[in-house]
Protein backbone atom coordinates (compact mmCIF):
# COMPACT_ATOMS: atom_id res chain seq x y z
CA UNK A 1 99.53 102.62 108.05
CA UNK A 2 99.02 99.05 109.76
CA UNK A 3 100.55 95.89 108.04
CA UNK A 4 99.09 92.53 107.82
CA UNK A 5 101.10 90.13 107.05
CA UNK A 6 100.07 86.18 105.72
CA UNK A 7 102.12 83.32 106.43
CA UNK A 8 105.27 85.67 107.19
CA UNK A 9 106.04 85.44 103.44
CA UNK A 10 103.58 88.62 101.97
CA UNK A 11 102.89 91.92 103.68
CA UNK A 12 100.20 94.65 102.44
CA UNK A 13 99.65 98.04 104.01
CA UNK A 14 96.46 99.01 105.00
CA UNK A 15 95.16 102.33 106.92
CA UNK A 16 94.74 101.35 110.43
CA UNK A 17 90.87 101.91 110.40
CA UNK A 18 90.41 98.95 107.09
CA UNK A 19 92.80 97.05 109.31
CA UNK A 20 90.56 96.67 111.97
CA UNK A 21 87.54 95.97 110.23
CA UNK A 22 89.08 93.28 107.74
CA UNK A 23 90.34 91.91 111.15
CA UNK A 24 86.88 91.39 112.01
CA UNK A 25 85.61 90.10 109.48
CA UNK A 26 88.61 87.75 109.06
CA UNK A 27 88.47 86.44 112.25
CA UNK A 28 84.48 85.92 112.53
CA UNK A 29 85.41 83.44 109.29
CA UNK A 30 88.03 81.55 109.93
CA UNK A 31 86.77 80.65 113.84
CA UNK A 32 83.76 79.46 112.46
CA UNK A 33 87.02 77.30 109.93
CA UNK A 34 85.88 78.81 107.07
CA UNK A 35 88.37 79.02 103.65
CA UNK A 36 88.49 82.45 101.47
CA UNK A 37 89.62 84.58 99.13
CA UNK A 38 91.04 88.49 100.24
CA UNK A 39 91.73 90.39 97.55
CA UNK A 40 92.71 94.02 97.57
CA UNK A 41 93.97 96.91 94.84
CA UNK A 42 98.04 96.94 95.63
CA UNK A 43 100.09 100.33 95.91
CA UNK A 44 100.17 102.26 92.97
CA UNK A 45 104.20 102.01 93.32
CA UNK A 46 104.37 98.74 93.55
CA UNK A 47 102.85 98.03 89.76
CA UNK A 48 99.13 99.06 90.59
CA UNK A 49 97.70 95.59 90.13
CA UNK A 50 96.08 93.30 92.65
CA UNK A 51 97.11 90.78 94.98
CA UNK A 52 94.80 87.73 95.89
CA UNK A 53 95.34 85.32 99.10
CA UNK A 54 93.84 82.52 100.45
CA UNK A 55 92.49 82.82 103.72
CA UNK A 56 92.94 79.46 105.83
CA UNK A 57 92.60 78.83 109.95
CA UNK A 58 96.04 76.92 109.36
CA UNK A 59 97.59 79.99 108.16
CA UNK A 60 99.37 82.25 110.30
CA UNK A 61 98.28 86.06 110.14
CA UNK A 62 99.54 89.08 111.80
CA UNK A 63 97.99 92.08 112.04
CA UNK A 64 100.44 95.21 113.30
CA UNK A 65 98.65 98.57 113.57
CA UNK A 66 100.78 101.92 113.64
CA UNK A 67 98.60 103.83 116.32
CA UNK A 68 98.54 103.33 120.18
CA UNK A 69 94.36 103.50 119.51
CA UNK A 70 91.77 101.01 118.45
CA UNK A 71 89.96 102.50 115.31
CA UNK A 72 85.97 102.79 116.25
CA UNK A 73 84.38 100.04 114.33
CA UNK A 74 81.29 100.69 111.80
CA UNK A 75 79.25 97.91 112.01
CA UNK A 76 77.80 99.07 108.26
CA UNK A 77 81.20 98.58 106.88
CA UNK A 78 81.70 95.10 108.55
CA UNK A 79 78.34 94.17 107.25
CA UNK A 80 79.48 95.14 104.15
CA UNK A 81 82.77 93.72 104.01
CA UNK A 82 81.21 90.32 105.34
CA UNK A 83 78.61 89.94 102.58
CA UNK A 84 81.81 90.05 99.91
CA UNK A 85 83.85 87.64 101.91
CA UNK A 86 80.85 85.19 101.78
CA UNK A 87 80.68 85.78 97.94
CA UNK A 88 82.34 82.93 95.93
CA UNK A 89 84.71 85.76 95.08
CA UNK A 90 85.87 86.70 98.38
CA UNK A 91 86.27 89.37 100.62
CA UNK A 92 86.50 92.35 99.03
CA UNK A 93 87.11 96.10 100.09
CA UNK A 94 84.43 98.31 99.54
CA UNK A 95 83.88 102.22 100.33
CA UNK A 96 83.04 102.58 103.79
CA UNK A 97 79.16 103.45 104.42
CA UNK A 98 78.77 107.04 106.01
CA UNK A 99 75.77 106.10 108.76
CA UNK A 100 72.90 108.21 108.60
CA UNK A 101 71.97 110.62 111.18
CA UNK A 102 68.57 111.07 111.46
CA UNK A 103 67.56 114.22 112.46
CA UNK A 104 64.36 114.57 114.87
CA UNK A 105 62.19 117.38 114.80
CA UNK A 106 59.75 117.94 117.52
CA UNK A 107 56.87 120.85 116.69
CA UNK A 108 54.90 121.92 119.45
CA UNK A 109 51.21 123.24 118.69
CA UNK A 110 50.36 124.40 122.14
């Protein structure tokens, strides 16, 4: 489980692979110095509620993954994750998109 933690007050626990693609998506907004909302479902032992922040270049973020690896990234999911965070409600997790393997079948009538 990776931790990011906002302003070094609040910390949330994420699996290492959302991690890295919220980090994406986090970072393509606020370089371009744009403001949001991140909300997320909190840990069902810690009241299962929701926590809300507000996303801000000014803020400090840290981001501390618990594997040696880099996750691969789906660009799908980023997509995904991108189109909530430009919603007036924020960046949002949502499922992550299996991609589709196309299968290719080549007949030959000779």
């Amino acid at each position: 489980m990776g931790k990011l933690t906002y302003n070094s007050t609040l910390s949330a626990d994420f699996d290492d692979r959302v991690l890295a693609h919220i980090q994406v998506v986090i970072g393509a907004k606020l370089r371009r110095g744009e403001c949001f909302y991140f909300t997320w479902r909190d840990d069902p032992q810690g009241g299962d509620g929701r926590s809300t922040i507000w996303l801000h270049p000014a803020i400090p973020l840290t981001y501390k993954y618990f594997g040696g690896r880099s996750p691969s990234l789906n660009r799908e999911w980023i997509e995904a994750l991108m189109l909530t965070a430009n919603s007036s409600g924020g960046l949002q997790l949502v499922p992550e998109p299996h991609r589709a393997t196309a299968v290719v079948t080549v007949k030959d009538d000779s």
